[in-house]
Protein backbone atom coordinates (compact mmCIF):
# COMPACT_ATOMS: atom_id res chain seq x y z
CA UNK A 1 36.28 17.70 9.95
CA UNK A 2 37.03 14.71 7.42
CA UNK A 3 34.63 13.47 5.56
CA UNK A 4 33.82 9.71 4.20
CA UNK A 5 33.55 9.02 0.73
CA UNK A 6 33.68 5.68 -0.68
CA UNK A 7 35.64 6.29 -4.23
CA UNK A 8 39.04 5.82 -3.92
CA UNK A 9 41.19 8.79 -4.88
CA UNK A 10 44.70 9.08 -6.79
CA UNK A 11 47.17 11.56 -6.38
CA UNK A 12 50.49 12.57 -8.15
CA UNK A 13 52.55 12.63 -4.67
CA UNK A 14 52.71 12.17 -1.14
CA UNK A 15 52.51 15.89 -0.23
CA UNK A 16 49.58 15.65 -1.95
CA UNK A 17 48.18 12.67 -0.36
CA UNK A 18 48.69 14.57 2.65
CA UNK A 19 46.72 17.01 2.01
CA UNK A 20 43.78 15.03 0.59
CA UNK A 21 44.30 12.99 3.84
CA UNK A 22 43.22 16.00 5.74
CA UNK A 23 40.13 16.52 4.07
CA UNK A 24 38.72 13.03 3.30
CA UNK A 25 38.69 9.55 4.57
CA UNK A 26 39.13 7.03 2.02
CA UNK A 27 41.87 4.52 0.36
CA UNK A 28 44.49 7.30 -1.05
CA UNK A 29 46.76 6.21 -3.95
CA UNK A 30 50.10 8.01 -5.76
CA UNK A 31 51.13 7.90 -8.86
CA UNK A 32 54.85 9.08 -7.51
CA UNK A 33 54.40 11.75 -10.97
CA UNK A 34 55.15 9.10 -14.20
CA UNK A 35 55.76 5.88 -11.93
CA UNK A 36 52.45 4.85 -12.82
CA UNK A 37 52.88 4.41 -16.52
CA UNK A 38 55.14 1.76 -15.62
CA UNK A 39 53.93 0.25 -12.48
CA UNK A 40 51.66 -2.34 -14.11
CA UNK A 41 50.53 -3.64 -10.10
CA UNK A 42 49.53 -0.15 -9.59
CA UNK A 43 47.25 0.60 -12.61
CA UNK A 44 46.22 -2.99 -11.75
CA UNK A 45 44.99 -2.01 -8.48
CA UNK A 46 42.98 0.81 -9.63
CA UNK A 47 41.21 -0.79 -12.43
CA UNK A 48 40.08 -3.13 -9.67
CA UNK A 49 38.94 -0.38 -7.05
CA UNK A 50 37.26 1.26 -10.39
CA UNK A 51 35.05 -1.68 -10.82
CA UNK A 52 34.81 -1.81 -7.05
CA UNK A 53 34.19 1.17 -5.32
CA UNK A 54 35.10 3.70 -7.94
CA UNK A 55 37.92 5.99 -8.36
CA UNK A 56 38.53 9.71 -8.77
CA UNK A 57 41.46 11.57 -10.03
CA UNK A 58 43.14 14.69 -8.41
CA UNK A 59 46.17 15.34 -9.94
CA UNK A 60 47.47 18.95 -10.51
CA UNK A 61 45.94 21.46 -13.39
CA UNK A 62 49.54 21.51 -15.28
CA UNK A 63 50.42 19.49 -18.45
CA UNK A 64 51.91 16.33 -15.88
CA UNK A 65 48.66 16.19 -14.21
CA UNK A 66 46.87 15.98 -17.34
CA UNK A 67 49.16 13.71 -18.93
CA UNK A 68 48.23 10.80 -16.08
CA UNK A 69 44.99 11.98 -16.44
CA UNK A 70 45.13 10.88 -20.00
CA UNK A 71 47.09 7.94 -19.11
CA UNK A 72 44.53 6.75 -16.61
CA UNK A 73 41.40 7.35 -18.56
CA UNK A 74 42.72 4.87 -21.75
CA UNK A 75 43.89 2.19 -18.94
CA UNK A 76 40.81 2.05 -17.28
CA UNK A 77 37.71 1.16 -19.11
CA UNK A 78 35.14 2.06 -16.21
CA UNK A 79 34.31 3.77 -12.74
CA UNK A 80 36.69 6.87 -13.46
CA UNK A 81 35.79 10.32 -12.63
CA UNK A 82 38.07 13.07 -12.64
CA UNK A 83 38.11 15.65 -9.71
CA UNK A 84 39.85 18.98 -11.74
CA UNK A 85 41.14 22.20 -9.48
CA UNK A 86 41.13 25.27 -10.43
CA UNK A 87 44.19 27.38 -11.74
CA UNK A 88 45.18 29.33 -9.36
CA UNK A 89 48.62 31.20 -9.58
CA UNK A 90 50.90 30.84 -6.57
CA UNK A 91 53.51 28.05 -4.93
CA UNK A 92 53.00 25.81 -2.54
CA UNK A 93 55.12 26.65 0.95
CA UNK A 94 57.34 23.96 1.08
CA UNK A 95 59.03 25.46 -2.62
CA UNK A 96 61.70 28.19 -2.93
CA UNK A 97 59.48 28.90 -6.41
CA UNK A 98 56.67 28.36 -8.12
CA UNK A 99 56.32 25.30 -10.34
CA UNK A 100 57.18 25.76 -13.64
CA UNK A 101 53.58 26.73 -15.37
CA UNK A 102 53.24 29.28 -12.15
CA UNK A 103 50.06 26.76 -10.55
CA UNK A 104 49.57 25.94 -6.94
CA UNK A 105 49.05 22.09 -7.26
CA UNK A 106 46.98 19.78 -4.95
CA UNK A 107 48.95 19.86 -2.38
CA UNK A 108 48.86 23.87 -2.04
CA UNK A 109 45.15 24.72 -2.32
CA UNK A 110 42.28 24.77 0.66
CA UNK A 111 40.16 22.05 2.04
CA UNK A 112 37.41 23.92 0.69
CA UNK A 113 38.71 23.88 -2.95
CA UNK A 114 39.11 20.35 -2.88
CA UNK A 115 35.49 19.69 -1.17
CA UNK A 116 34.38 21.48 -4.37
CA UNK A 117 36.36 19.71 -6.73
CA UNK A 118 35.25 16.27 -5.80
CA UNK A 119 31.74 17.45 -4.82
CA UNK A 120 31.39 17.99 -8.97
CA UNK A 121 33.20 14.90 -9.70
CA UNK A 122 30.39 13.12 -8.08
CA UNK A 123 32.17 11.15 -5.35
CA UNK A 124 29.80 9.68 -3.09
CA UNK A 125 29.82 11.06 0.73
CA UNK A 126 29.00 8.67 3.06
CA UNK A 127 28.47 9.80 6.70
CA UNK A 128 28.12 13.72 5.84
CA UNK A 129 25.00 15.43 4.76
CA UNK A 130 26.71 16.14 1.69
CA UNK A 131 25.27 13.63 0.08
CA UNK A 132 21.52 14.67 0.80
CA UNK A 133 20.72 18.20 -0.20
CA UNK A 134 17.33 17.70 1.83
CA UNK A 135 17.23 19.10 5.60
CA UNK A 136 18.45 22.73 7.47
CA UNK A 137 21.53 23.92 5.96
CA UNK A 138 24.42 23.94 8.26
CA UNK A 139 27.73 25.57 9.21
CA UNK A 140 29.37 22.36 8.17
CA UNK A 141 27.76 23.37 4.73
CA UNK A 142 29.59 26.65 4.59
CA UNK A 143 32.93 25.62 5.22
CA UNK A 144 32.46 23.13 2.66
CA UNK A 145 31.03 25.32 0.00
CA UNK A 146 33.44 27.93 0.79
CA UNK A 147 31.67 30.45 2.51
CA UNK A 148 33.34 30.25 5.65
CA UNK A 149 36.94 29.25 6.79
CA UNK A 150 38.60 29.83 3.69
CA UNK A 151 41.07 32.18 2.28
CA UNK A 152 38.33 33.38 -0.30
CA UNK A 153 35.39 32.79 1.95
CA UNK A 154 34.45 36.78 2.34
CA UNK A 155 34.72 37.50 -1.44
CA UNK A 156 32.35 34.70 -1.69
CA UNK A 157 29.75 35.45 0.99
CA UNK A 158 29.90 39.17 -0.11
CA UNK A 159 28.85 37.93 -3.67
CA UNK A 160 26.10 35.59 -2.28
CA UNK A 161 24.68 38.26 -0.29
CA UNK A 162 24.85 40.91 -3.16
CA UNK A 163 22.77 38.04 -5.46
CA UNK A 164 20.32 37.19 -2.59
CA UNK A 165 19.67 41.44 -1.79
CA UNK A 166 20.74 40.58 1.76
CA UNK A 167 22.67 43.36 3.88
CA UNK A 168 26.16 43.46 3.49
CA UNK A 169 26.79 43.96 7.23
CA UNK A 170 24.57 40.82 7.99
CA UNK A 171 27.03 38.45 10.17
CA UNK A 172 28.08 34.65 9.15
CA UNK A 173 25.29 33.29 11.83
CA UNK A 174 22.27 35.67 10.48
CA UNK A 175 23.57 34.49 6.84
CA UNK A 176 23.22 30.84 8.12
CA UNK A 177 19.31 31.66 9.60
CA UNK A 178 18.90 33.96 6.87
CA UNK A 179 19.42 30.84 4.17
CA UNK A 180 17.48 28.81 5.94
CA UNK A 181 14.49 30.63 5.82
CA UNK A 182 14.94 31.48 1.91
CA UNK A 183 16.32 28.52 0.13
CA UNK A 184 17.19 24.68 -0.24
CA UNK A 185 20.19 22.94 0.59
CA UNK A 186 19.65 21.96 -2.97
CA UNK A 187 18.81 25.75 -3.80
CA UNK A 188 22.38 26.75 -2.00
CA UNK A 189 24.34 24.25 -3.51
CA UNK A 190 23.04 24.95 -7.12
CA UNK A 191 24.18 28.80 -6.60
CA UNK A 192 27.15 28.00 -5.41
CA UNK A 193 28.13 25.68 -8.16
CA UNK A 194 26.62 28.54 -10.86
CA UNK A 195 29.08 31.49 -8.52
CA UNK A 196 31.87 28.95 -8.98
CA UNK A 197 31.96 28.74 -12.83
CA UNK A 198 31.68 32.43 -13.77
C-alpha cells in the first residue's frame, strides 16, 4: 500500500527514490549526492515547492546526508522538515560492501522505517487514516507502525505486549481486537513513538 502525502520529498539518489517511490505517492526529487550545491534550477525548485506544498528531507544518516541537509536548511528559508532514519549497521543488496561509515542508507531500510521517519517529520497524509488518530485501529496501522510485516516487527509486538501485560502467545489478530478495546489510535501511536526512542 502507498500512501499520499502532499510534501514533496528529496532524496540523495535514484535507488533511493525508488524506494521512497514504493512507499509514498508524492513529487520525488534527487539531489544526485553534491549535484545540488550547484544546480541552482534545482534548489530553485524546492524553495518553490517549500512555499508551496512543503518539503521533507530523507537523505542518509552519514556525514553526506547531513552535509545536504545542512546545505538545504541555509538555502531555504521556509516549509523544510527533515525526515532522519535511524542508524542501523548493514549494506544495502545491490553493494559488494558496506558504505564507508558501516550505515544502511535510504535506499536499504523497510517501508515501515521510513513510514516512521516521515510520520515524526510531520508530513501530511492525505487519503490514509494516518493523518486522523480518531477511529478503530487497523491492520494498515500495524504495518505502518511496525508491528507487523517488518523485519523487526516481532521484537516490537513482543515489547508492546510485555508493556500492555498482554499474553505473549496472543496472535497478531487478538493483538489488533485486543488494542481496540484498550487504547486510542492516538494512545497506540504515542507508545509507539515513546518504544521507538529508547
Amino acid at each position: 500500500m502507498r500512501y499520499r502525502i502532499r510534501e514533496a520529498i528529496v532524496v540523495e539518489g535514484r535507488y533511493d527514490k525508488n524506494t521512497v517511490s514504493q512507499v509514498v505517492d508524492t513529487l520525488i526529487l534527487e539531489t544526485r549526492g553534491f549535484g545540488l550545491f550547484s544546480d541552482r534550477e534545482l534548489m530553485e525548485l524546492i524553495r518553490t515547492l517549500a512555499k508551496r506544498r512543503g518539503v521533507i528531507v530523507l537523505t542518509d544518516s552519514d556525514s553526506a546526508g547531513f552535509l545536504i541537509r545542512a546545505r538545504l536548511r541555509g538555502a531555504v528559508p521556509e516549509g523544510l522538515k527533515h525526515a532522519y532514519i535511524p542508524d542501523i549497521p548493514g549494506k544495502e543488496r545491490r553493494k559488494s560492501a558496506p558504505s564507508r561509515e558501516g550505515k544502511l542508507g535510504v535506499e536499504g531500510v523497510g517501508a515501515e522505517v521510513i513510514l516512521r521517519a516521515l510520520r515524526r517529520a510531520g508530513a501530511t497524509f492525505e487519503d490514509s487514516e494516518t493523518g486522523d488518530l480518531t477511529g478503530e485501529i487497523t491492520k494498515a496501522d500495524l504495518f505502518e507502525m511496525g508491528l507487523s510485516g517488518g523485519e523487526d516487527s516481532a521484537r516490537l509486538r513482543g515489547e508492546l505486549k510485555r508493556r500492555l501485560g498482554l499474553p505473549e502467545r496472543l496472535s497478531a489478530n487478538g493483538l489488533l481486537e485486543v488494542l481496540n478495546a484498550i487504547l486510542t489510535r492516538r494512545e497506540l501511536w504515542e507508545l509507539i513513538e515513546e518504544m521507538s526512542q529508547r
